[in-house]
PDB file of N, CA and C in Angstrom:
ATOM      1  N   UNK A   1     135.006-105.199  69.378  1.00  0.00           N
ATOM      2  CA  UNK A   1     133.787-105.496  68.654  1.00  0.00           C
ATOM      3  C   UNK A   1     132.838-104.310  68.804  1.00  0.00           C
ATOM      4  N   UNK A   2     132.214-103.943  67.384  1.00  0.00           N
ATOM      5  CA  UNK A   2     131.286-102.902  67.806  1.00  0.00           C
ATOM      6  C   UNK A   2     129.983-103.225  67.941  1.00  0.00           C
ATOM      7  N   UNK A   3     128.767-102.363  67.927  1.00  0.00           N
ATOM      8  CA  UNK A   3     127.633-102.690  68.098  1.00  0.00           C
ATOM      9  C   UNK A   3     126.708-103.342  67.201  1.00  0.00           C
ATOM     10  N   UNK A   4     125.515-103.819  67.450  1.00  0.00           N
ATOM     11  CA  UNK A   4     125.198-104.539  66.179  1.00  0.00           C
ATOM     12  C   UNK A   4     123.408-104.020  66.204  1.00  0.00           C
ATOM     13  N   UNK A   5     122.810-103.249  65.549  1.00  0.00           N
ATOM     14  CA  UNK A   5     121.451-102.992  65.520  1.00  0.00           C
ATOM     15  C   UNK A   5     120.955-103.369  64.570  1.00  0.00           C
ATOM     16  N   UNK A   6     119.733-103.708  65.051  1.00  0.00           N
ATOM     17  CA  UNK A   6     118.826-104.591  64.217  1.00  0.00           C
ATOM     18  C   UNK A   6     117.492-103.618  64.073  1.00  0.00           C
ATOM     19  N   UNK A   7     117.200-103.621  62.593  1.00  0.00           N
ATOM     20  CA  UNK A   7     115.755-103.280  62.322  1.00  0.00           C
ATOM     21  C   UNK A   7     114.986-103.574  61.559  1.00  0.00           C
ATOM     22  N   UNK A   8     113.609-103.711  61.547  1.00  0.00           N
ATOM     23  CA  UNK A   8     112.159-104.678  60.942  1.00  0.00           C
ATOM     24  C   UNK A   8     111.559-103.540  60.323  1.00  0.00           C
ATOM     25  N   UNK A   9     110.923-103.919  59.673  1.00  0.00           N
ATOM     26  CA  UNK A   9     109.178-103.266  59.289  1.00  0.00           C
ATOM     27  C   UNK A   9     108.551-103.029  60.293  1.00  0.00           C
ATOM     28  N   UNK A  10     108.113-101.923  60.721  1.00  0.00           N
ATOM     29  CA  UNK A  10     107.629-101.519  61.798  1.00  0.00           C
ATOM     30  C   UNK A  10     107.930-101.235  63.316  1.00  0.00           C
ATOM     31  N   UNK A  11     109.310-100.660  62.865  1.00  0.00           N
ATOM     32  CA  UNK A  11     110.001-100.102  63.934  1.00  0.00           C
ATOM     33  C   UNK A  11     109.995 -98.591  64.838  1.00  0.00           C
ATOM     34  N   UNK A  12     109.366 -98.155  63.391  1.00  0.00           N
ATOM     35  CA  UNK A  12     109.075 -96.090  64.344  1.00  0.00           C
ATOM     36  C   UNK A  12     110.163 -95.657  63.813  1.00  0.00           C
ATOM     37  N   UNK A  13     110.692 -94.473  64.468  1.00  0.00           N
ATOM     38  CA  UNK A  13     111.723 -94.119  64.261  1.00  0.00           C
ATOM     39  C   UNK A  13     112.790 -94.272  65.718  1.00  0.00           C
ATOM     40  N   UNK A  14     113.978 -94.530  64.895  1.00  0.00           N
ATOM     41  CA  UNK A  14     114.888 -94.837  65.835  1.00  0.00           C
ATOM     42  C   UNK A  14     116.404 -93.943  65.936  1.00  0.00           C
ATOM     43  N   UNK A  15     117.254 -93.569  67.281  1.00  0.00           N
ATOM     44  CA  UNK A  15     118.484 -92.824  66.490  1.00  0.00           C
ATOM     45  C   UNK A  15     119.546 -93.685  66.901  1.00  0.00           C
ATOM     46  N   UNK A  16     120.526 -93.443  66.317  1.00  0.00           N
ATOM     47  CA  UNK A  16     121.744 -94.320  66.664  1.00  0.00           C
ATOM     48  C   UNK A  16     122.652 -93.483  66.940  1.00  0.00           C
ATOM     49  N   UNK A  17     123.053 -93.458  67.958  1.00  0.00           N
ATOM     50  CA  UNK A  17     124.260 -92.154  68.690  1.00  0.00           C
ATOM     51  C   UNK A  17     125.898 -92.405  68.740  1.00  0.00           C
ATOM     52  N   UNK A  18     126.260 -91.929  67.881  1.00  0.00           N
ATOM     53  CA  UNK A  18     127.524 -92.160  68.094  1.00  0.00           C
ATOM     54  C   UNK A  18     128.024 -93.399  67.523  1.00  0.00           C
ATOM     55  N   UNK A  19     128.085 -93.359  66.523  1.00  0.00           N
ATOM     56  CA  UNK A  19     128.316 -94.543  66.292  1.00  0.00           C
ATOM     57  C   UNK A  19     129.522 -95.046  65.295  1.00  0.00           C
ATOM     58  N   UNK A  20     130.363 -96.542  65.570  1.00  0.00           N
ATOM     59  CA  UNK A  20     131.671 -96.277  65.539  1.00  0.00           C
ATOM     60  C   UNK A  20     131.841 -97.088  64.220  1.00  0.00           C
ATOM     61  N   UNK A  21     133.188 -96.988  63.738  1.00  0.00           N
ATOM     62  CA  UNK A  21     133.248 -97.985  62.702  1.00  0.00           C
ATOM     63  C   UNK A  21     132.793 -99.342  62.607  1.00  0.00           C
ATOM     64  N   UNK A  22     133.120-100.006  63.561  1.00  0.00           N
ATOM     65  CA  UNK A  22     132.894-101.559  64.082  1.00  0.00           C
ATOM     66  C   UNK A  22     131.576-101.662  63.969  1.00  0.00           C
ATOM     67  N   UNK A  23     130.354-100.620  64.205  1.00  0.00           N
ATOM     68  CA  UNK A  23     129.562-101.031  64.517  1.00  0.00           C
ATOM     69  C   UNK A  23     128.689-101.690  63.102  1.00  0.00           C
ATOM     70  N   UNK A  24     127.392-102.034  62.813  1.00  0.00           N
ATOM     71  CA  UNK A  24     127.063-103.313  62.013  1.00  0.00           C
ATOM     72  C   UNK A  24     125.537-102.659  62.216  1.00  0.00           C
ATOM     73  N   UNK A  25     124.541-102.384  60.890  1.00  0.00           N
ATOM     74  CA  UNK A  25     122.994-102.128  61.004  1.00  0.00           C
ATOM     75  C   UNK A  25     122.854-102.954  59.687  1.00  0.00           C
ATOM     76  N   UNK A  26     121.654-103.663  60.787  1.00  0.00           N
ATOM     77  CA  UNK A  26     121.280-105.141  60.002  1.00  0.00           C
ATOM     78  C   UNK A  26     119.888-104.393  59.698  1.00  0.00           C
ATOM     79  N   UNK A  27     118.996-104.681  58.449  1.00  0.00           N
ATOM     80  CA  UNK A  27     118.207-104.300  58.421  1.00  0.00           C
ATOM     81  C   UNK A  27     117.348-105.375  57.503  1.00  0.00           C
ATOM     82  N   UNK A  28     116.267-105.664  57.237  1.00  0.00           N
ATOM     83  CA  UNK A  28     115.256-106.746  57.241  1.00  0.00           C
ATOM     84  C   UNK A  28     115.044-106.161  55.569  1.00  0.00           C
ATOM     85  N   UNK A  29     114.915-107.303  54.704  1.00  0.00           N
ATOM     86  CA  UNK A  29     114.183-106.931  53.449  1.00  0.00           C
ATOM     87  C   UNK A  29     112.995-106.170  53.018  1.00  0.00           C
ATOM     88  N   UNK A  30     112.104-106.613  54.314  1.00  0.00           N
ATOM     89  CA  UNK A  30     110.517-106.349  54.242  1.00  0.00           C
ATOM     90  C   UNK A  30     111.071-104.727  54.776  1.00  0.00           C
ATOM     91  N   UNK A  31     111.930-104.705  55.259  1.00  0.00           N
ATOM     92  CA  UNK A  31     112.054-102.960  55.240  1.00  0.00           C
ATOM     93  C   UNK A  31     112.979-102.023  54.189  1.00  0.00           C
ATOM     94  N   UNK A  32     113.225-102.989  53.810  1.00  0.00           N
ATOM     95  CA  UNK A  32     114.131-102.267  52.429  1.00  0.00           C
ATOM     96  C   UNK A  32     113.516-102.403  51.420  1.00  0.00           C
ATOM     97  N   UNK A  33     112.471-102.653  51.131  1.00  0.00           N
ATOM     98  CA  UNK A  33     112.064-102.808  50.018  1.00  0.00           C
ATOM     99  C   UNK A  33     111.711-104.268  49.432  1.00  0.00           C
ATOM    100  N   UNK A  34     112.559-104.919  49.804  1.00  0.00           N
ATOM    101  CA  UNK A  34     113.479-106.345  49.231  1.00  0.00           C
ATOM    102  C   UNK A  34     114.992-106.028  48.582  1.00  0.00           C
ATOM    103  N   UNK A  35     115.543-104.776  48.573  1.00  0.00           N
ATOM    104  CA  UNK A  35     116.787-104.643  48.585  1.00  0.00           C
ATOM    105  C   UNK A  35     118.166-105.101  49.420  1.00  0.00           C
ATOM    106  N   UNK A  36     118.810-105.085  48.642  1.00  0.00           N
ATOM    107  CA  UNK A  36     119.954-106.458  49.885  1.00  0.00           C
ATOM    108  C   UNK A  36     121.124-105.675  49.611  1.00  0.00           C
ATOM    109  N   UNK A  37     121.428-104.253  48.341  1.00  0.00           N
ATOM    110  CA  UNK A  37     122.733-103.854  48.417  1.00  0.00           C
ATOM    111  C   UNK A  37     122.750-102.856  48.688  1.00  0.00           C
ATOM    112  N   UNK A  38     123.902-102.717  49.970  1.00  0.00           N
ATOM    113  CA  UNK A  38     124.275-101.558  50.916  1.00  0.00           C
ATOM    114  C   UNK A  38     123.832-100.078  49.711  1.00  0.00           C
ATOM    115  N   UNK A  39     125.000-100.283  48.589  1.00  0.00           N
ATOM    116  CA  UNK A  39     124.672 -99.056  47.823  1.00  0.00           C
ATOM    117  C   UNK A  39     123.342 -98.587  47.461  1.00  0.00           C
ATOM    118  N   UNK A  40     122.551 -99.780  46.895  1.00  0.00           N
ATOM    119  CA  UNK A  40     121.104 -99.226  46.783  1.00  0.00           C
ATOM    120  C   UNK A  40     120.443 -99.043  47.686  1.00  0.00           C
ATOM    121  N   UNK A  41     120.503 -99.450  48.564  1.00  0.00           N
ATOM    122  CA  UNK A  41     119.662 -99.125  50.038  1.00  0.00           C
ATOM    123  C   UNK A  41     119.756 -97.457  50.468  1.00  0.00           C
ATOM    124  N   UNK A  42     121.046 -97.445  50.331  1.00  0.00           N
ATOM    125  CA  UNK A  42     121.830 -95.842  50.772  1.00  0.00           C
ATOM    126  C   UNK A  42     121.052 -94.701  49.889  1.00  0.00           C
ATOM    127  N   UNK A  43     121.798 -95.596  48.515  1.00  0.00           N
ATOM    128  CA  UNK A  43     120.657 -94.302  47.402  1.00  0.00           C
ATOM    129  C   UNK A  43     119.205 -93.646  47.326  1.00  0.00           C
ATOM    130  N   UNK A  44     118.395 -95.111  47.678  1.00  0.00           N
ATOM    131  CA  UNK A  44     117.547 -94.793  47.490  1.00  0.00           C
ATOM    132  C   UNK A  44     116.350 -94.237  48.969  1.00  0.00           C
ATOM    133  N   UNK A  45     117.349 -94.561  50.155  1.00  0.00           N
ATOM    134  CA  UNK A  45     116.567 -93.999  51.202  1.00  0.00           C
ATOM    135  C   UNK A  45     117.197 -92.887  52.287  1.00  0.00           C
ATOM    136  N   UNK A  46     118.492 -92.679  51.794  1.00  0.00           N
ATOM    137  CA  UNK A  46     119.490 -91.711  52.782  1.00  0.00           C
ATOM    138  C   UNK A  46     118.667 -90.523  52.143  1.00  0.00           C
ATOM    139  N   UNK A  47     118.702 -89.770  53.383  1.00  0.00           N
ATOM    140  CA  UNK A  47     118.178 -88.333  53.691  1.00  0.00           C
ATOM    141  C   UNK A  47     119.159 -87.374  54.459  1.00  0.00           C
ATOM    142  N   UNK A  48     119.309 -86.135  54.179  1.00  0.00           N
ATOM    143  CA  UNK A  48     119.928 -85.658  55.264  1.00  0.00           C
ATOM    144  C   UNK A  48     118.776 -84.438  55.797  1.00  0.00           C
ATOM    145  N   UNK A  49     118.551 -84.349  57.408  1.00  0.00           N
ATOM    146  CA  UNK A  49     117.810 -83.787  57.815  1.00  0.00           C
ATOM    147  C   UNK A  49     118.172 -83.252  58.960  1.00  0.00           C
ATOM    148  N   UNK A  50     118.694 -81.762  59.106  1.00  0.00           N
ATOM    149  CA  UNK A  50     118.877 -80.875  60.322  1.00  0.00           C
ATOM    150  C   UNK A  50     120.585 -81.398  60.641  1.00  0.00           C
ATOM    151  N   UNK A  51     120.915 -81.791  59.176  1.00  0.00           N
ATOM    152  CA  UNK A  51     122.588 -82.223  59.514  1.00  0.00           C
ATOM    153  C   UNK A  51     123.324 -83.802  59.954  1.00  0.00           C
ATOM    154  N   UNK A  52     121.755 -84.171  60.047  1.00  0.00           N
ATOM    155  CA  UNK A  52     121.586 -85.747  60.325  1.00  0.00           C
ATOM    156  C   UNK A  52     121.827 -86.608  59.280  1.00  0.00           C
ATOM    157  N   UNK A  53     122.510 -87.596  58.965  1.00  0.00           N
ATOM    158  CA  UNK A  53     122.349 -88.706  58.146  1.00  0.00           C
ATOM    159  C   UNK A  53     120.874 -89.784  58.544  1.00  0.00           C
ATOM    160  N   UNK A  54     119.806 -89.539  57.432  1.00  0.00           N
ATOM    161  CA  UNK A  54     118.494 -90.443  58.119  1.00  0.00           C
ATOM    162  C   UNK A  54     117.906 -91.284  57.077  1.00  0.00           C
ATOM    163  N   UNK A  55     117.855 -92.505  57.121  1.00  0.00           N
ATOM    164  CA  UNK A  55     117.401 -93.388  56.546  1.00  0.00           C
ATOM    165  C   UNK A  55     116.142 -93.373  56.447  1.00  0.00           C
ATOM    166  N   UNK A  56     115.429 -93.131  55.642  1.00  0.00           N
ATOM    167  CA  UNK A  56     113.718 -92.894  55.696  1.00  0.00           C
ATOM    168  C   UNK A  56     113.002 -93.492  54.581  1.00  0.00           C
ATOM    169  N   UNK A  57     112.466 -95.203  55.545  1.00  0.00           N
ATOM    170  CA  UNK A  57     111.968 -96.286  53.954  1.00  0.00           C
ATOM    171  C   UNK A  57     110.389 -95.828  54.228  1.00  0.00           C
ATOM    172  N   UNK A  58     110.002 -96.319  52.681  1.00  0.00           N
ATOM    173  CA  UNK A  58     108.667 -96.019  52.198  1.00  0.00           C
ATOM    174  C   UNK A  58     107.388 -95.691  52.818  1.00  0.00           C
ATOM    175  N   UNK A  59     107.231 -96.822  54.620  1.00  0.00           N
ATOM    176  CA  UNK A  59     106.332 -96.991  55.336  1.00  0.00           C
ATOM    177  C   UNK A  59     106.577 -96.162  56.259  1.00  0.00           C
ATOM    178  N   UNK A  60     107.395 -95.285  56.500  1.00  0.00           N
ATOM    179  CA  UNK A  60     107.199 -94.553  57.432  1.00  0.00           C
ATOM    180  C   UNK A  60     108.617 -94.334  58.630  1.00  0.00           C
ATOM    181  N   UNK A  61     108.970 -96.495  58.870  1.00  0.00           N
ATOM    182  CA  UNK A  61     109.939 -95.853  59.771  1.00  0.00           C
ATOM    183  C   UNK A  61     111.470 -95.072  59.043  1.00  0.00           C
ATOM    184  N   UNK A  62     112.088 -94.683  60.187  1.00  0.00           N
ATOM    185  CA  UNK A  62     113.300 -93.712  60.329  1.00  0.00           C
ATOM    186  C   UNK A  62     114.270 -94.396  60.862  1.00  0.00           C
ATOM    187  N   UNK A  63     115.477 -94.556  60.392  1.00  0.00           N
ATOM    188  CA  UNK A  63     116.694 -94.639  61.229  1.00  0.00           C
ATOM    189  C   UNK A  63     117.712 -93.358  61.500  1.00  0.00           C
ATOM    190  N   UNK A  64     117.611 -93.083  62.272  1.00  0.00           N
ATOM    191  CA  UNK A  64     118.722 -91.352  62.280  1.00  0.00           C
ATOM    192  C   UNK A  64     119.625 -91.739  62.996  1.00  0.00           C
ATOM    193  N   UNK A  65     120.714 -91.246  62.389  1.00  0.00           N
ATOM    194  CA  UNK A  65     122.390 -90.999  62.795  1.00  0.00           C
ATOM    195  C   UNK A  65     122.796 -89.514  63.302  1.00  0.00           C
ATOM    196  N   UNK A  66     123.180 -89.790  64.622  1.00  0.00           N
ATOM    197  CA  UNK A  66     123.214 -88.080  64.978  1.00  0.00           C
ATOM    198  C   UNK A  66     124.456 -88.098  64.969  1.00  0.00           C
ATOM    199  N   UNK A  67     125.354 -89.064  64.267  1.00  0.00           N
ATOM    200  CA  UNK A  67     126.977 -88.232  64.687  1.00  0.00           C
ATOM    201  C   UNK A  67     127.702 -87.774  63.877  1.00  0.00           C
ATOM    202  N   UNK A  68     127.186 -87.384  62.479  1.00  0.00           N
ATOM    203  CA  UNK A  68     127.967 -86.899  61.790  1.00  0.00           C
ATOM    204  C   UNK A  68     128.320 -88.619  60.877  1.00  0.00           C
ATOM    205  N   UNK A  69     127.707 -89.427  60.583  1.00  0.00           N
ATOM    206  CA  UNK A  69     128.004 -90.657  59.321  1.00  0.00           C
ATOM    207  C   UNK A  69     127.836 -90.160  58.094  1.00  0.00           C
ATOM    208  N   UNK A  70     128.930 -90.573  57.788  1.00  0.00           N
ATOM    209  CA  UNK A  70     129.413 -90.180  56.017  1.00  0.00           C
ATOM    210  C   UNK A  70     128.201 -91.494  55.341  1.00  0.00           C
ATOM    211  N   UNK A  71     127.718 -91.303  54.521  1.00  0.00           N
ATOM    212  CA  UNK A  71     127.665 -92.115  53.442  1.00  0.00           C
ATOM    213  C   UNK A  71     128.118 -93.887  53.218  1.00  0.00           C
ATOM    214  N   UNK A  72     129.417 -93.243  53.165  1.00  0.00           N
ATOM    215  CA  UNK A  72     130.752 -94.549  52.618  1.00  0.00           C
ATOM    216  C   UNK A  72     130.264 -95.144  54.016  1.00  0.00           C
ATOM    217  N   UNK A  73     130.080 -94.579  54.875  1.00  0.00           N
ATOM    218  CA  UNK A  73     130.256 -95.637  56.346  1.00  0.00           C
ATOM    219  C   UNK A  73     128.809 -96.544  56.559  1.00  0.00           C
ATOM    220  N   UNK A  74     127.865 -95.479  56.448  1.00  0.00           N
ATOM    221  CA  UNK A  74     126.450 -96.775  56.129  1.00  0.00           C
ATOM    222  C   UNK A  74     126.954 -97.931  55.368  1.00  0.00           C
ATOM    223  N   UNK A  75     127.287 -97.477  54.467  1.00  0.00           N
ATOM    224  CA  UNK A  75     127.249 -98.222  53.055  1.00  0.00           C
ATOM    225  C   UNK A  75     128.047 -99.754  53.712  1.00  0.00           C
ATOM    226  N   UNK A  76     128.972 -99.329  54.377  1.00  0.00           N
ATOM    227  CA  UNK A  76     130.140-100.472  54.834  1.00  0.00           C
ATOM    228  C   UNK A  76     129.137-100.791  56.165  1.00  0.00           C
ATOM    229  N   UNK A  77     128.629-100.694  57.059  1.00  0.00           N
ATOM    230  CA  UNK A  77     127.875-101.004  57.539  1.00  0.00           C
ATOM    231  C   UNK A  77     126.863-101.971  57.674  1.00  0.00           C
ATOM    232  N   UNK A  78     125.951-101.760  56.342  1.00  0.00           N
ATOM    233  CA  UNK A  78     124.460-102.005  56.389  1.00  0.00           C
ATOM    234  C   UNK A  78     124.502-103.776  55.942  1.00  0.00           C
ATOM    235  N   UNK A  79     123.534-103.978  56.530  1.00  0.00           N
ATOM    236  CA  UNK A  79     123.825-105.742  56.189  1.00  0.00           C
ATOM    237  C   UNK A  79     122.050-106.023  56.094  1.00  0.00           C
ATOM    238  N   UNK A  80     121.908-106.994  55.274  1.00  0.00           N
ATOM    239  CA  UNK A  80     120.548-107.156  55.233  1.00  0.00           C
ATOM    240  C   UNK A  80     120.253-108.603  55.555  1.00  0.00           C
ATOM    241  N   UNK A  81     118.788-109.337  56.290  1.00  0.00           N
ATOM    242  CA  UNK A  81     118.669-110.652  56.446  1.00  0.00           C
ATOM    243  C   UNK A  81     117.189-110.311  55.858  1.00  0.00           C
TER     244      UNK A  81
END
């Protein structure tokens, strides 16, 4: 089983290290926008910065991936409540 991170509206910025297939980023509507699909979520807030894969919604917070995450793997990833 892999890891499972959770993030809100008003989280800061956060990084996620290493991180494996299994693992699972749940992320809250009120921080997506009200978006619920992996693909649009990806499109419209993936950044790449200093080689980083970084999620960066409207208000400010950050999710950064320092290990080298493709795309396709957020995408399979991202789960929304």
């Amino acid at each position: 089983m892999g890891d499972t991170f959770i993030f809100d509206a008003g989280h800061g910025r956060n990084t996620v290290s290493g991180m494996d297939w299994l693992d699972q980023i749940h992320l809250s509507t009120a921080l997506t926008g009200g978006r619920t699909d992996p693909v649009d979520i990806v499109q419209t807030y993936l950044r790449s910065v200093d080689g980083d894969a970084v999620l960066w919604f409207a208000n400010g917070d950050k999710i950064i991936f320092d290990s080298g995450v493709a795309e396709t793997d957020l995408i399979n990833a991202i789960f929304t409540f």
